[in-house]
N, C-alpha and C. Protein backbone atom coordinates (compact mmCIF):
# COMPACT_ATOMS: atom_id res chain seq x y z
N UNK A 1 -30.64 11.17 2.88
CA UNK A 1 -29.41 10.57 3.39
C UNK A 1 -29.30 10.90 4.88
N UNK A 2 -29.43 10.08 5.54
CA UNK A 2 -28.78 9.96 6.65
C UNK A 2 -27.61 10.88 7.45
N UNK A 3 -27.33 11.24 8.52
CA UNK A 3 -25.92 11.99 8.59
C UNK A 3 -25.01 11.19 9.35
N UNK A 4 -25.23 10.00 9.60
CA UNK A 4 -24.38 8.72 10.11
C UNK A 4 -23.72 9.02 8.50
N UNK A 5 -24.18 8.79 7.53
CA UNK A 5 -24.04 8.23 5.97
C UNK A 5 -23.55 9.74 5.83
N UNK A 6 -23.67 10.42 5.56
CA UNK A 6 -22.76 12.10 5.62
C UNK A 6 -21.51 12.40 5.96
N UNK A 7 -21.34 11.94 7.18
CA UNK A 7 -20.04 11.84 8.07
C UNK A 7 -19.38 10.64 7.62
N UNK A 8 -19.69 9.95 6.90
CA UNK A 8 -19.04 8.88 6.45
C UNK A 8 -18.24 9.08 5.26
N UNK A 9 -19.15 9.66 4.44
CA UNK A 9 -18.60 10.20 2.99
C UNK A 9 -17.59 11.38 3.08
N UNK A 10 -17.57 11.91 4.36
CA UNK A 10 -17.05 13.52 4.36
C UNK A 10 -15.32 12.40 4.81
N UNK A 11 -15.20 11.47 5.69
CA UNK A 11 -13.98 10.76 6.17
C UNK A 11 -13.19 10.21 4.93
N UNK A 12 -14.05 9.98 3.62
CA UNK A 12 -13.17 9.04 2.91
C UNK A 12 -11.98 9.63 2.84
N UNK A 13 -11.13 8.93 2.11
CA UNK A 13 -9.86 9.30 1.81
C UNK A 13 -9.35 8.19 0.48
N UNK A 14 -8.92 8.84 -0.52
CA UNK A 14 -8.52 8.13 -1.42
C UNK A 14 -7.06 7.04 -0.88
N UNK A 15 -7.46 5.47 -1.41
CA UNK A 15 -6.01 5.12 -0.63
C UNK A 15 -6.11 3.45 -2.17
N UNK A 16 -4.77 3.15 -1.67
CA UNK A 16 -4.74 2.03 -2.63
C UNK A 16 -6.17 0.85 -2.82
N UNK A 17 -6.36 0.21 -1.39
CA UNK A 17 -7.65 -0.27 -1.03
C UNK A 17 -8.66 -0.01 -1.48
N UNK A 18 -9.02 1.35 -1.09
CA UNK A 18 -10.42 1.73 -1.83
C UNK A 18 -10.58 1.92 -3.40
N UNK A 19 -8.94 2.18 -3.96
CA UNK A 19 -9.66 2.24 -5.59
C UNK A 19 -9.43 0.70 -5.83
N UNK A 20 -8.76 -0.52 -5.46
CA UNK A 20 -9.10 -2.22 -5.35
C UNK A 20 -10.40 -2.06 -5.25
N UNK A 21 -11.05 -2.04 -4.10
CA UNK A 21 -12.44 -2.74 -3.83
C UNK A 21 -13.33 -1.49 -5.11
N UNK A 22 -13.10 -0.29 -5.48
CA UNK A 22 -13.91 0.24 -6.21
C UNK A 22 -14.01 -0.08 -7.41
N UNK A 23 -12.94 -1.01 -8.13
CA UNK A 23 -12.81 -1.33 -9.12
C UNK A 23 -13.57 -3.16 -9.23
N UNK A 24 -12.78 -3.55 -8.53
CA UNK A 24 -14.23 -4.83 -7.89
C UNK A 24 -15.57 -4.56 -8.38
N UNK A 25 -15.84 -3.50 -7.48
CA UNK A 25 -17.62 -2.67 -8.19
C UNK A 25 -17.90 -2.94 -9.34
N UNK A 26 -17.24 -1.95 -10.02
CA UNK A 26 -17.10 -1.69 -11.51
C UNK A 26 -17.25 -2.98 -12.10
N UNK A 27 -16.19 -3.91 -12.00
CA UNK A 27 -16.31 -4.96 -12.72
C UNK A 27 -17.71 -6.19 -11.87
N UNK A 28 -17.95 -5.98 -10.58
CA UNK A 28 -19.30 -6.42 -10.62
C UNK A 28 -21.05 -6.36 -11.24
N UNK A 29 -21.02 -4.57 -10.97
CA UNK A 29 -21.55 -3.89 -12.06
C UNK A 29 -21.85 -4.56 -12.97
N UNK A 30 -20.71 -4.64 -13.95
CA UNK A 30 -20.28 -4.76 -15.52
C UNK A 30 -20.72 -6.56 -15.70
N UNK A 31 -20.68 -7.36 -14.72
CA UNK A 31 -21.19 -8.90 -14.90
C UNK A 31 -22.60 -8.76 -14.36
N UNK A 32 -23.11 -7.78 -13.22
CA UNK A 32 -24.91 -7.67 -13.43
C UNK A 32 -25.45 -7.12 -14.90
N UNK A 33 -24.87 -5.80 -15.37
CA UNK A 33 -25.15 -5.60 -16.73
C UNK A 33 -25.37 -6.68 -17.45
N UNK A 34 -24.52 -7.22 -17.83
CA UNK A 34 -24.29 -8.50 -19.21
C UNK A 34 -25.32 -9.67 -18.15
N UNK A 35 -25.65 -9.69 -17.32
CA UNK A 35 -26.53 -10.42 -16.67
C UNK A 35 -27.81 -10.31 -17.20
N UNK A 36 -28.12 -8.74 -17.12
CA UNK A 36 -29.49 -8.28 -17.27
C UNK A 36 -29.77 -8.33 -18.84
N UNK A 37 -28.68 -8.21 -19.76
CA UNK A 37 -29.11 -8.69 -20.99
C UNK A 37 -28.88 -9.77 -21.53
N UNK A 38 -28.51 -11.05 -20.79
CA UNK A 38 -28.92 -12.32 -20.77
C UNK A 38 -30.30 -12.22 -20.65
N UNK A 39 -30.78 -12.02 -19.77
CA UNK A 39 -32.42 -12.00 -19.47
C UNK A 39 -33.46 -11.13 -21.04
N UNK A 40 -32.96 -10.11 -21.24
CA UNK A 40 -33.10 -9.73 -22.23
C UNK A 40 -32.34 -8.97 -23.40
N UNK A 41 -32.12 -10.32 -23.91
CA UNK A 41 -30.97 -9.33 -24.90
C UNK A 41 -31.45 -8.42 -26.28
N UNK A 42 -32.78 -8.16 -26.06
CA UNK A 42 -33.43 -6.37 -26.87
C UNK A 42 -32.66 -5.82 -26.16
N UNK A 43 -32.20 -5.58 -24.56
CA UNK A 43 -31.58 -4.47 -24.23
C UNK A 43 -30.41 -4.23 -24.83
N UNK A 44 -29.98 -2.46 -25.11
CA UNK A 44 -28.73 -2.40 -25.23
C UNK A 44 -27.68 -1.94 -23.88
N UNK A 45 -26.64 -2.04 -23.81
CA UNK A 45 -25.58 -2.01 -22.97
C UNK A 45 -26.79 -0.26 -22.13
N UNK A 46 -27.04 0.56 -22.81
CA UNK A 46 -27.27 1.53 -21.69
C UNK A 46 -28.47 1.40 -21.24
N UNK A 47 -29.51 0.59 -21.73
CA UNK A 47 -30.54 0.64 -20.69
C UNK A 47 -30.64 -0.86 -19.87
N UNK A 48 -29.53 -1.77 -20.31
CA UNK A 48 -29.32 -2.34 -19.16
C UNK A 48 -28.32 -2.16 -18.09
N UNK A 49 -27.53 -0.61 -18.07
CA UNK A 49 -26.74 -0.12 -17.11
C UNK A 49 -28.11 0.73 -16.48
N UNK A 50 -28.96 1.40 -16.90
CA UNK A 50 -30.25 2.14 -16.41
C UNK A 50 -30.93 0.92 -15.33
N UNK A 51 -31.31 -0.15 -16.02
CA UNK A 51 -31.96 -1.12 -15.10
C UNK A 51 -31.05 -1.53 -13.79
N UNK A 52 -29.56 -2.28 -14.17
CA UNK A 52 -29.17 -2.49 -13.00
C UNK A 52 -29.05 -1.54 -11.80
N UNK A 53 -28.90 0.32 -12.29
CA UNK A 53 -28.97 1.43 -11.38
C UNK A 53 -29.79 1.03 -10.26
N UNK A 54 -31.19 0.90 -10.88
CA UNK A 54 -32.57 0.89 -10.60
C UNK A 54 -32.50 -0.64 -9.68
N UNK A 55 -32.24 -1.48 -9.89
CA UNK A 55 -32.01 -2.77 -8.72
C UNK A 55 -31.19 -2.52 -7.99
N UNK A 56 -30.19 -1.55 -8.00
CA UNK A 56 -29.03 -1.48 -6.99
C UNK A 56 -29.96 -0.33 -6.01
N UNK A 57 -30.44 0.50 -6.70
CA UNK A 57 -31.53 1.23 -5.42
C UNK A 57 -32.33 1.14 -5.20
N UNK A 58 -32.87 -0.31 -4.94
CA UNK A 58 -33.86 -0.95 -4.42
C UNK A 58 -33.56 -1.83 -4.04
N UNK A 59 -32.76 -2.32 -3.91
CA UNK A 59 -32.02 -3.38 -2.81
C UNK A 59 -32.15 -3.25 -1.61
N UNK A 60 -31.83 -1.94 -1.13
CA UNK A 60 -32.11 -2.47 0.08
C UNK A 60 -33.70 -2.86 0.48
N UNK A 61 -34.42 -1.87 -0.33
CA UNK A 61 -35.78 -2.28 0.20
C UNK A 61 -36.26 -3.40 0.14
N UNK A 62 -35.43 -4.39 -0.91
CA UNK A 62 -35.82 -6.16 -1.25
C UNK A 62 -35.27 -6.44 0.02
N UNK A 63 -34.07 -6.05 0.73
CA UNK A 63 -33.38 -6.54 1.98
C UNK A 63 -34.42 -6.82 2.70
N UNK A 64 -35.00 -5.42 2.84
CA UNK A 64 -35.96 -5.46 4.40
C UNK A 64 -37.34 -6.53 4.45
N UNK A 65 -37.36 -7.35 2.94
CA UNK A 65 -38.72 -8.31 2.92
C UNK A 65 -38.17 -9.32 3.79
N UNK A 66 -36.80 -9.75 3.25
CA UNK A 66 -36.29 -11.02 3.72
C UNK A 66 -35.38 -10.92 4.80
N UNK A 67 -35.70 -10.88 5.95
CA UNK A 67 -34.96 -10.73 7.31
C UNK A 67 -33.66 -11.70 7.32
N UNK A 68 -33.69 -12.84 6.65
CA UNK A 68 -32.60 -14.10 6.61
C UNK A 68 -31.65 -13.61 6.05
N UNK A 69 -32.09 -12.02 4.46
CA UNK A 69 -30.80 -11.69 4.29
C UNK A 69 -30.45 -10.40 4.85
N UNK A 70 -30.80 -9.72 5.63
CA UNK A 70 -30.17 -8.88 7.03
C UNK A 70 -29.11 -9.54 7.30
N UNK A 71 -29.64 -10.82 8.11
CA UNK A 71 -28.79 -11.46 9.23
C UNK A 71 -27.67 -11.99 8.01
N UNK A 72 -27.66 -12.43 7.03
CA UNK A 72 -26.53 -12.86 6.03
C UNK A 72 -25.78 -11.17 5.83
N UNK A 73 -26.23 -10.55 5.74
CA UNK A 73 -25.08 -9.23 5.31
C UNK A 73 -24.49 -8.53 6.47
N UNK A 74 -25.56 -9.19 7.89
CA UNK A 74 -24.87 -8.28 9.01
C UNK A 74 -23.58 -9.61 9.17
N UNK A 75 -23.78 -11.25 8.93
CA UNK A 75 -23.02 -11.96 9.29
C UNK A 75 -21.51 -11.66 8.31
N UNK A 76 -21.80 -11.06 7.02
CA UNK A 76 -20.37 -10.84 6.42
C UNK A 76 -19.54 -9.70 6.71
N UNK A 77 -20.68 -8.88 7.27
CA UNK A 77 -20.13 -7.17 7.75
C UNK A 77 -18.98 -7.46 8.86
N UNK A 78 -19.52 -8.47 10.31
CA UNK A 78 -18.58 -8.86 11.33
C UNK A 78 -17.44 -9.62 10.38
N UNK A 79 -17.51 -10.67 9.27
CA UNK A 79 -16.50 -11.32 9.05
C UNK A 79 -15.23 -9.97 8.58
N UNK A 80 -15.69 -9.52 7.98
CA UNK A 80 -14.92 -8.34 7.28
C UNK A 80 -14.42 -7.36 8.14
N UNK A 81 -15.24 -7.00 8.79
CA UNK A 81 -14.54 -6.17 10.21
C UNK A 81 -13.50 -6.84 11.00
N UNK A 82 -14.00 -8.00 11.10
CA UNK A 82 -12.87 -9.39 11.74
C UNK A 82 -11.75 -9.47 11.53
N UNK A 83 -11.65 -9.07 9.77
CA UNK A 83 -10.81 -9.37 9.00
C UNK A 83 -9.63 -8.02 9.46
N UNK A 84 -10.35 -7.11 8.96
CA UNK A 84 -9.62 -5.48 9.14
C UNK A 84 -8.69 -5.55 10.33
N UNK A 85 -9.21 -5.83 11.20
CA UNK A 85 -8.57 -5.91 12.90
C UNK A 85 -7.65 -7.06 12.80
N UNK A 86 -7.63 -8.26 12.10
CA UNK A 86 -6.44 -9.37 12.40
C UNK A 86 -5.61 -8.83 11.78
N UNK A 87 -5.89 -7.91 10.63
CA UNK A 87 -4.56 -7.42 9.58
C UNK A 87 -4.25 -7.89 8.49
């Protein structure tokens, strides 16, 4: 880990917002799960929470094949920052 990514984690602060967007997660999560056992439904609910783990930490490294989706996640990062600052 990083210590950009250190100092980041050490700032959080529990606030209404962050348990919204953390719960978002959760229920995104929870529609890749039931995703991944569409694809195979031998899996049960915990080793297709094991698999999606395993694609969520390797994502970024799929990021870095496809440069088009950099520039798509750096283009939503400014929208969202955009957003924060209009209020």
């Amino acid at each position: 880990m990083t210590n950009n990514r250190k100092l980041k984690r050490q700032n959080i602060t529990s606030s209404p917002e962050l348990e919204a967007v953390t719960m978002r997660l959760s229920l995104e999560v929870s529609e890749l799960i039931s995703f991944l056992e569409d694809i195979d439904p031998e899996l049960d609910r915990i080793q297709s929470t094991y698999l999606a783990a395993d694609i969520i930490k390797n994502m970024p490294r799929v990021f870095q094949m496809y440069p088009e989706t950099i520039t798509q996640i750096k283009s939503r990062a400014q929208t969202l920052k955009s957003q924060k600052r209009d209020g």
